[in-house]
C-alpha atoms as a PDB file:
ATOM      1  CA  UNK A   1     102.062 102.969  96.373  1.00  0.00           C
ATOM      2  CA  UNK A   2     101.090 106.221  98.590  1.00  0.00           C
ATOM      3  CA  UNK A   3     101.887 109.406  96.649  1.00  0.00           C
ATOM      4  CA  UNK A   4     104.758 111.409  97.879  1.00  0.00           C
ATOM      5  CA  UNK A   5     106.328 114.190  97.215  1.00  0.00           C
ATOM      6  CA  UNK A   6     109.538 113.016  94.653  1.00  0.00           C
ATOM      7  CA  UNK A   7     112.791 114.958  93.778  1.00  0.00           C
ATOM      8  CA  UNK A   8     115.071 114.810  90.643  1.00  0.00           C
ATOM      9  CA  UNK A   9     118.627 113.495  91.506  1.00  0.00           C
ATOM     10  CA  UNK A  10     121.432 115.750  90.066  1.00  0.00           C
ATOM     11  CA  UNK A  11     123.566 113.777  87.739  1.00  0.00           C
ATOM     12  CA  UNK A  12     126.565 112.812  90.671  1.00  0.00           C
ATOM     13  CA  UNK A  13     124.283 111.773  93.044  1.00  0.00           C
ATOM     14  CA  UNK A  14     126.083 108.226  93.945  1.00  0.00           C
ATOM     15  CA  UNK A  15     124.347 105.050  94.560  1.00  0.00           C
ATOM     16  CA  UNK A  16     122.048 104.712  97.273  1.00  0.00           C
ATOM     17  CA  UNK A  17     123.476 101.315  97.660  1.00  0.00           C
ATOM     18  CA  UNK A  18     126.468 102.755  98.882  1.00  0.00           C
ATOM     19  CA  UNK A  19     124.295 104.764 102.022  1.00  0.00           C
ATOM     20  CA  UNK A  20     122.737 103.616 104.851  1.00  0.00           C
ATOM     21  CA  UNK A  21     119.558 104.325 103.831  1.00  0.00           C
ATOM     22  CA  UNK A  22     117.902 100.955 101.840  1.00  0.00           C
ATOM     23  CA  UNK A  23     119.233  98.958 104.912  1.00  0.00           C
ATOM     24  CA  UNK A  24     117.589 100.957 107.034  1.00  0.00           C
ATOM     25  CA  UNK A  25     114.310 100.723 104.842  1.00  0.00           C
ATOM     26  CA  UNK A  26     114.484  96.943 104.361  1.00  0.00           C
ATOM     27  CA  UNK A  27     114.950  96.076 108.449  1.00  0.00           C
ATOM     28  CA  UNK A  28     112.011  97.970 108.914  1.00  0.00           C
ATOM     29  CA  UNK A  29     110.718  95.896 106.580  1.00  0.00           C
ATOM     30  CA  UNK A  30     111.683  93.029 107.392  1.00  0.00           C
ATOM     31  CA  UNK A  31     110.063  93.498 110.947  1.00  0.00           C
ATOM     32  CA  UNK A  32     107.095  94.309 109.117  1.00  0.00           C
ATOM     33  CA  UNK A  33     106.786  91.393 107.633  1.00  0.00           C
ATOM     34  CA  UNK A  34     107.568  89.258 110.105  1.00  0.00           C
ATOM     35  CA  UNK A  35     104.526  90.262 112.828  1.00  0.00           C
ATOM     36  CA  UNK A  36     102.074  90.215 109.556  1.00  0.00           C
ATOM     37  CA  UNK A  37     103.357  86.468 108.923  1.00  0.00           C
ATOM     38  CA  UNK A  38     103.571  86.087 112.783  1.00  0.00           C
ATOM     39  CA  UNK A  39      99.545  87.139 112.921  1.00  0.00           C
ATOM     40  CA  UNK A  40      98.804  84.964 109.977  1.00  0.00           C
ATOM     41  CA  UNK A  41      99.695  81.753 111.456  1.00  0.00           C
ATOM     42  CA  UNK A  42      98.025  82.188 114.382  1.00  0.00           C
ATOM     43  CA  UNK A  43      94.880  82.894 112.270  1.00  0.00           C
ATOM     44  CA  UNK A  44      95.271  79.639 110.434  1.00  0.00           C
ATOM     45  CA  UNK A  45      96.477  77.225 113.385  1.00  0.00           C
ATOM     46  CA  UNK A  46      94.908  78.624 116.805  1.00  0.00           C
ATOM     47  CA  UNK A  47      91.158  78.220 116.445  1.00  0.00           C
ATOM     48  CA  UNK A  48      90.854  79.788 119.538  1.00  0.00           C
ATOM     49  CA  UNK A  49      91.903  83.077 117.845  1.00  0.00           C
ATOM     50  CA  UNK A  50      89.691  82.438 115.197  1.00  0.00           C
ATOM     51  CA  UNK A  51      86.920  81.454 117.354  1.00  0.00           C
ATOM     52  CA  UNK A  52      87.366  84.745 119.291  1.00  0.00           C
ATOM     53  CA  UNK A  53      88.086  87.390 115.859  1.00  0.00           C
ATOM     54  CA  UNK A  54      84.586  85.708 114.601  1.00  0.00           C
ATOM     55  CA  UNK A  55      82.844  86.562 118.078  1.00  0.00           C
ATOM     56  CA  UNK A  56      84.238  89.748 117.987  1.00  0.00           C
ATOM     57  CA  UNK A  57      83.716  91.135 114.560  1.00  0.00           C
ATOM     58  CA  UNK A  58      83.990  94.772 115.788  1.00  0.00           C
ATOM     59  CA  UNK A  59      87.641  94.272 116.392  1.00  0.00           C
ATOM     60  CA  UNK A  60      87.706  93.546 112.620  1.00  0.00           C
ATOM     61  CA  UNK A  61      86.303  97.479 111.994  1.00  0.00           C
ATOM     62  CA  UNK A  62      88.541  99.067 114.482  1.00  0.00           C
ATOM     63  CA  UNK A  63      91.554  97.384 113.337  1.00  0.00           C
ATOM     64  CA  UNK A  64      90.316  98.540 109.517  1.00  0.00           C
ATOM     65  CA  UNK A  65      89.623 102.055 111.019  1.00  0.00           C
ATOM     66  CA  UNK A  66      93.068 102.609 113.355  1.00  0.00           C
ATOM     67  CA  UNK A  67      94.588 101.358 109.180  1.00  0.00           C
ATOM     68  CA  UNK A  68      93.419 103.574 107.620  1.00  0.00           C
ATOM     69  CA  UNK A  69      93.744 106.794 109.761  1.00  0.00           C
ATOM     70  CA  UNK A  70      97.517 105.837 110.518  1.00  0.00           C
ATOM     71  CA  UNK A  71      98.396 105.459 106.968  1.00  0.00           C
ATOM     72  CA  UNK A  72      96.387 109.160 106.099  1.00  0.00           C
ATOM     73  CA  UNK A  73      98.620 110.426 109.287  1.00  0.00           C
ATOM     74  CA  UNK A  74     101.813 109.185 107.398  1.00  0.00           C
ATOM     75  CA  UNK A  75     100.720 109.958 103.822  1.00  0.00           C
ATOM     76  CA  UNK A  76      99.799 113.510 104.707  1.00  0.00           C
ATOM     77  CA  UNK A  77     101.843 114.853 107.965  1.00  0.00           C
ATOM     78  CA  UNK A  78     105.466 114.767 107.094  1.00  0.00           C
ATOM     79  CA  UNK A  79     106.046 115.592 111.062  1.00  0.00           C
ATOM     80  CA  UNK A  80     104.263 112.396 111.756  1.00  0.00           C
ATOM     81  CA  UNK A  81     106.606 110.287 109.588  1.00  0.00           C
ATOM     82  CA  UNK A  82     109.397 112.202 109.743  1.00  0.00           C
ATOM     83  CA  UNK A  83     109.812 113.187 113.645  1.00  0.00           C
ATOM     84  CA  UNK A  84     111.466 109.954 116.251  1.00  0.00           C
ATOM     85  CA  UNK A  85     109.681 107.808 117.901  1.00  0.00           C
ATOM     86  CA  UNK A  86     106.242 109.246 116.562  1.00  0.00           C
ATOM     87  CA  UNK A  87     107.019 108.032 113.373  1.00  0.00           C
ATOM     88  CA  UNK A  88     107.646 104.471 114.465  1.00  0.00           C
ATOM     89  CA  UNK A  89     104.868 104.342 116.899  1.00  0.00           C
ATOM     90  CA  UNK A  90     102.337 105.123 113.603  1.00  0.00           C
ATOM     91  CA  UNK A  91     104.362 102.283 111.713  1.00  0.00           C
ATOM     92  CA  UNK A  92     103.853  99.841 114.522  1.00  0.00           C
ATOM     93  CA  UNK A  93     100.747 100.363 114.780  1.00  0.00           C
ATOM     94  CA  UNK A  94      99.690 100.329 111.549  1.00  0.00           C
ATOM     95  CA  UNK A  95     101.485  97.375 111.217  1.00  0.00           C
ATOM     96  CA  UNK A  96      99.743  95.361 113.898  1.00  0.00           C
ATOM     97  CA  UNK A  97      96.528  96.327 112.822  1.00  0.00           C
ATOM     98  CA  UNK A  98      97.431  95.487 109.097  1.00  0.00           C
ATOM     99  CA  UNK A  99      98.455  91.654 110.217  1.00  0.00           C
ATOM    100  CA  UNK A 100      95.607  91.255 112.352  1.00  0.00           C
ATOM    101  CA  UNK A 101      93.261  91.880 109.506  1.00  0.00           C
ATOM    102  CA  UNK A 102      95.566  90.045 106.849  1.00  0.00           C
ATOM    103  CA  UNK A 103      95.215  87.186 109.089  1.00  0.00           C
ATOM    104  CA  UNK A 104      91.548  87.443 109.740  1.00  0.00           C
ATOM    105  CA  UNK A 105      91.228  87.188 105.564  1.00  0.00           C
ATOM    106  CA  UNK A 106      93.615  84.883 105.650  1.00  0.00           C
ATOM    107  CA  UNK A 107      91.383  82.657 107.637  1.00  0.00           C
ATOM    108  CA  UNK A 108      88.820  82.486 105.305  1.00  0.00           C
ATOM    109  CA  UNK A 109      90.721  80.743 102.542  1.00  0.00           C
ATOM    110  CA  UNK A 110      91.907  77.259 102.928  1.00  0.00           C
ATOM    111  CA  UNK A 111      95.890  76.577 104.689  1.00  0.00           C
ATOM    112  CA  UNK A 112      96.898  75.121 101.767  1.00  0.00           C
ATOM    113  CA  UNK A 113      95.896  78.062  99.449  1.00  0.00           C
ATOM    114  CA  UNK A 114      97.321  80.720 101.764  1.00  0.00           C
ATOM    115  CA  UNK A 115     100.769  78.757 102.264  1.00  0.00           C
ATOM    116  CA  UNK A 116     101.316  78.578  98.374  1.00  0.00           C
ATOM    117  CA  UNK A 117     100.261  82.346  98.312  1.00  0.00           C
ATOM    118  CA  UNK A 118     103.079  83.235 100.718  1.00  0.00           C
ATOM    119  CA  UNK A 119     105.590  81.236  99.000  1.00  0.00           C
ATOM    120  CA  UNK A 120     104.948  82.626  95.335  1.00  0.00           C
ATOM    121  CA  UNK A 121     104.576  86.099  97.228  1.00  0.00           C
ATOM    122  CA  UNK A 122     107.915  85.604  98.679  1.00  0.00           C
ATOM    123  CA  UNK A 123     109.832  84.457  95.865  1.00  0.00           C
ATOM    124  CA  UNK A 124     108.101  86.785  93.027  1.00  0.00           C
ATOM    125  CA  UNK A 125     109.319  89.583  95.848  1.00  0.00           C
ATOM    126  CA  UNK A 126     112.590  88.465  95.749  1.00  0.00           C
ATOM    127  CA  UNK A 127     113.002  88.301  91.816  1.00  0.00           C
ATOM    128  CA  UNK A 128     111.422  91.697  91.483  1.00  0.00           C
ATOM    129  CA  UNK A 129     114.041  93.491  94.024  1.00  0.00           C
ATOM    130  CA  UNK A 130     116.741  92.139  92.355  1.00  0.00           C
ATOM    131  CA  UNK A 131     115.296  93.210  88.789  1.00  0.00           C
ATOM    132  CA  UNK A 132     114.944  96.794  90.358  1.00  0.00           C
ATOM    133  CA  UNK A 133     118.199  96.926  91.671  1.00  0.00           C
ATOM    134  CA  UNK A 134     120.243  95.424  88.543  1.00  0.00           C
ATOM    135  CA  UNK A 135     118.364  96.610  85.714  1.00  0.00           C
ATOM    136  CA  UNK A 136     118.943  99.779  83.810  1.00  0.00           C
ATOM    137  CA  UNK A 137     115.664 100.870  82.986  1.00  0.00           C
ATOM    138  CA  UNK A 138     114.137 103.888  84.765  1.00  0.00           C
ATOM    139  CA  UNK A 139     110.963 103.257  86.088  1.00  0.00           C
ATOM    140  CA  UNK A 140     110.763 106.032  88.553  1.00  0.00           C
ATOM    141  CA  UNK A 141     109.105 107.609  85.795  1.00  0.00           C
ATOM    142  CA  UNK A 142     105.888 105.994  85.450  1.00  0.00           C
ATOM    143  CA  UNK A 143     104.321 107.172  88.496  1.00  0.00           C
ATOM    144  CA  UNK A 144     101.298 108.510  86.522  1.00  0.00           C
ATOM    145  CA  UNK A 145     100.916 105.359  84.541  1.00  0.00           C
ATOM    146  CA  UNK A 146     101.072 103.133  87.197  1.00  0.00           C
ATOM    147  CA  UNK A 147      98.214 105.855  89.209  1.00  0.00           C
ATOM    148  CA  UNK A 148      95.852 105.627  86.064  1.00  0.00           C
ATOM    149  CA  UNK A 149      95.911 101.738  86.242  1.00  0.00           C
ATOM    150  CA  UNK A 150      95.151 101.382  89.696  1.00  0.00           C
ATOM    151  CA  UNK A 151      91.796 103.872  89.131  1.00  0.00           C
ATOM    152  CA  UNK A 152      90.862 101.006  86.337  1.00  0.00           C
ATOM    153  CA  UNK A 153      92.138  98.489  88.871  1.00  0.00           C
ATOM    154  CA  UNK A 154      89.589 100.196  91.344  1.00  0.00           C
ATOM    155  CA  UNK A 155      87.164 100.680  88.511  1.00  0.00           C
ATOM    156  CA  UNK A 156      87.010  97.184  87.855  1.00  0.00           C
ATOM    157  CA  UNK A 157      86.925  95.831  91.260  1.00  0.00           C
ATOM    158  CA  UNK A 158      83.469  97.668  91.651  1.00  0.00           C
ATOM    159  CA  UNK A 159      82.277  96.448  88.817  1.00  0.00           C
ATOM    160  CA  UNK A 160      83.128  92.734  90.143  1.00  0.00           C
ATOM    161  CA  UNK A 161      80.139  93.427  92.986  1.00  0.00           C
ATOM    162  CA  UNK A 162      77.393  93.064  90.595  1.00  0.00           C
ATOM    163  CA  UNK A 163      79.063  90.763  87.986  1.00  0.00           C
ATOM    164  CA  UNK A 164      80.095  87.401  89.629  1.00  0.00           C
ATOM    165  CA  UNK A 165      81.911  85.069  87.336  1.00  0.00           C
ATOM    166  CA  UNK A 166      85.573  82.929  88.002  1.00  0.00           C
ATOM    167  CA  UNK A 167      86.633  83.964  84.539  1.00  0.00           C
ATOM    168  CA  UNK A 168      86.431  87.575  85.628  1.00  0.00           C
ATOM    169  CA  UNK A 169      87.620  86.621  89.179  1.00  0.00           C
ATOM    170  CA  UNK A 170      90.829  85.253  87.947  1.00  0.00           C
ATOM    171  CA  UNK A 171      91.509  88.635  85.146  1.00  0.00           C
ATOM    172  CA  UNK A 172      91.096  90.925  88.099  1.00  0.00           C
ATOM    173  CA  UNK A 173      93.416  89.397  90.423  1.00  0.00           C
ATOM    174  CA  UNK A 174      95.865  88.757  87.676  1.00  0.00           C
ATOM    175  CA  UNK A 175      95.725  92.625  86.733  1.00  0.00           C
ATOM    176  CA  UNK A 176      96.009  93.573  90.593  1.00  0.00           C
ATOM    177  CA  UNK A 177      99.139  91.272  91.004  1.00  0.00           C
ATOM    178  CA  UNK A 178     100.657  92.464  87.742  1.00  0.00           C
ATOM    179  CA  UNK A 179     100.094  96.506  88.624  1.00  0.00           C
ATOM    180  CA  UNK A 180     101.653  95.655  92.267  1.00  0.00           C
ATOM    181  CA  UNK A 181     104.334  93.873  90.848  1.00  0.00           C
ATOM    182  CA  UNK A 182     105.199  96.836  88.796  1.00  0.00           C
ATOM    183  CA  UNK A 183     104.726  99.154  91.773  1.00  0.00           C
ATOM    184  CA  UNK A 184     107.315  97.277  93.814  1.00  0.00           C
ATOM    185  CA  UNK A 185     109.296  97.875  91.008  1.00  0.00           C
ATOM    186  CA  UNK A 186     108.448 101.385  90.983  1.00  0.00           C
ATOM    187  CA  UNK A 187     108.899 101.639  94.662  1.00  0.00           C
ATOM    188  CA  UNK A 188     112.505 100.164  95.103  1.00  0.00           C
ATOM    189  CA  UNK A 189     113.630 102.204  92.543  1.00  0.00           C
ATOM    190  CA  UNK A 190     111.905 105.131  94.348  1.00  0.00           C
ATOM    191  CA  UNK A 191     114.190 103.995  97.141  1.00  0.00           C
ATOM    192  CA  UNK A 192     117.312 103.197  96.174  1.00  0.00           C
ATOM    193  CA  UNK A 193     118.135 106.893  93.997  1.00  0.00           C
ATOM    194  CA  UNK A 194     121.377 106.931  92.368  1.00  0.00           C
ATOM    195  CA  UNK A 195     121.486 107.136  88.005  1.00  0.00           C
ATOM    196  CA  UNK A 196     117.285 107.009  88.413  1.00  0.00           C
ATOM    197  CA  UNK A 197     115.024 110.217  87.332  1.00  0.00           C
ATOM    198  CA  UNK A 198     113.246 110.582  91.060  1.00  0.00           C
ATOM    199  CA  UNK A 199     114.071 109.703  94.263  1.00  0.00           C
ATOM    200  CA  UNK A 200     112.715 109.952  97.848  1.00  0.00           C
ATOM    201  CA  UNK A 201     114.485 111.794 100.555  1.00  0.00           C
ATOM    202  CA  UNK A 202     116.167 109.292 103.326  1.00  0.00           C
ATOM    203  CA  UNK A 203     114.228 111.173 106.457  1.00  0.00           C
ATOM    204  CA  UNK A 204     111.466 109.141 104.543  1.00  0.00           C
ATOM    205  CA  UNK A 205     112.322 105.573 105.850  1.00  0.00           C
ATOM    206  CA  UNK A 206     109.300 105.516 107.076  1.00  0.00           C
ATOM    207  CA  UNK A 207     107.275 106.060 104.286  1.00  0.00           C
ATOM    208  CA  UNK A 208     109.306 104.085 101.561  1.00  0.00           C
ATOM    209  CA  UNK A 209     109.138 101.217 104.071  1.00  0.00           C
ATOM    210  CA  UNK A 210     105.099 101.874 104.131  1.00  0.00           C
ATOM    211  CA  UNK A 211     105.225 101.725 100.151  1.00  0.00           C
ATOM    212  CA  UNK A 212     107.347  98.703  99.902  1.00  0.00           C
ATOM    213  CA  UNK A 213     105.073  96.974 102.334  1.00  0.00           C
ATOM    214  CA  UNK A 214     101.451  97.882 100.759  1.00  0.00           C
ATOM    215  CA  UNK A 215     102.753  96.512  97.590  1.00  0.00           C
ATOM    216  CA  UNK A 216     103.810  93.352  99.353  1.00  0.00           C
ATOM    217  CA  UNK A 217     100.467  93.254 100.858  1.00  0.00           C
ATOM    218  CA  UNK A 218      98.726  93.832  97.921  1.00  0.00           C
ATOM    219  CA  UNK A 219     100.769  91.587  95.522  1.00  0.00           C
ATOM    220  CA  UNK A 220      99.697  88.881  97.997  1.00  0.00           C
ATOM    221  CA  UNK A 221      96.355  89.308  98.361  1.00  0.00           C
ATOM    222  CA  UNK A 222      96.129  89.215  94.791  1.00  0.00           C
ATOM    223  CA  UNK A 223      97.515  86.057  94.029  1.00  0.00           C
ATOM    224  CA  UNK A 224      95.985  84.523  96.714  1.00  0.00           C
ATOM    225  CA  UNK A 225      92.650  85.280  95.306  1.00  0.00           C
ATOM    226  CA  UNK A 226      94.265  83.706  92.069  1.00  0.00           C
ATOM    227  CA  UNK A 227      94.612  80.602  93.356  1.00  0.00           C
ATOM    228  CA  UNK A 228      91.515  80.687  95.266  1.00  0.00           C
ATOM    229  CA  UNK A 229      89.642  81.629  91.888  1.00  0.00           C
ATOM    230  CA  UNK A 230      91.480  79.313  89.640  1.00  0.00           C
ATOM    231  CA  UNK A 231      91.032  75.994  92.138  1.00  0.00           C
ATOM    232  CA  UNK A 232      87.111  76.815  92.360  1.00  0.00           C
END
């Protein structure tokens, strides 16, 4: 999802599937996704955690603030993402800060609502990857169609502050899931190199795990505000 700086593979570049380099990507992943899970369910079966995030709002902010200047620091500073352990120490804590406010939203909804989010999460995840990784259209190419929908996407949400309606509720999270989709698409492709127009370089583990997981993130949050909208 984060801009990055993409090269053209020469025509014998082989597979990435044959390198090291998507396992490496999808363990950090993996791990990724396992404390944000990990943070959700004590959000939605410890009260005492909730009790104590709702006392403590300002832990919300700082967790929001540490989010967003980690994920600047790994956008911007290849030495950050780049350079061992600095570059894992950013992820990590970008990650924990990331689950502990996806599981403070999370609270808000009902259990039921967020466990059938995960679950259609997980398993429209799953189908995507292996669409990306069997099918022969390049995608790596529509980086700047995929940028000008997410300004509408953006566009749109703002407008959704003054104009409050579950028709309109359930249009914009159904356009935020689909561009998502289509940037984990875009993403994995990114990743994985081989026959495909761009690629990223592997010293960026870091960054194409960061990509992969935002569109996770995203692609959840989404459809759980689908569900929430459409059971209203």
């Amino acid at each position: 999802m984060i801009a990055c700086r993409l090269t053209k593979n020469p025509q014998n570049d082989l597979p990435r599937l044959l390198r090291p380099f998507p396992d490496k990507v999808y363990s950090i992943l993996l791990c990724q996704l396992v404390v944000t899970i990990a943070f959700i369910c004590f959000f939605l079966y410890c009260e005492p955690v909730q009790q104590y995030a709702n006392n403590h709002v300002g832990l919300f902010y700082g967790a929001l603030g540490v989010t967003f200047v980690t994920m600047i620091a790994m956008a911007c500073c290849e030495n950050v993402r780049r350079n061992f352990p600095t570059n894992l120490i950013f992820l990590s804590l970008f990650t924990l800060c990331e689950g502990y406010l996806l599981g403070a939203v999370s609270s808000v909804y009902d259990k039921d609502e967020v466990l059938m989010a995960v679950g259609i999460t997980a398993v429209v995840v799953l189908a995507i990857t292996i669409f990306a990784f069997q099918t022969k259209y390049d995608f790596t190419m529509m980086g700047g169609f995929l940028f000008v929908a997410l300004i509408i996407l953006i566009c749109f949400g703002f407008l959704m502050i003054f104009f409050h309606s579950r028709v309109l509720s359930i249009v914009y999270a159904s356009l935020g899931a689909l561009i998502f989709a289509m940037y984990l698409v875009y993403d994995t492709q990114i990743m994985m190199g081989g026959g495909k127009m761009y690629s990223i370089s592997p010293e960026e583990y870091i960054f194409a795990a960061l990509n992969l997981y935002l569109d996770i993130v995203n692609l959840f949050l989404y459809i759980l505000q689908l569900i929430s909208a459409a059971r209203d």
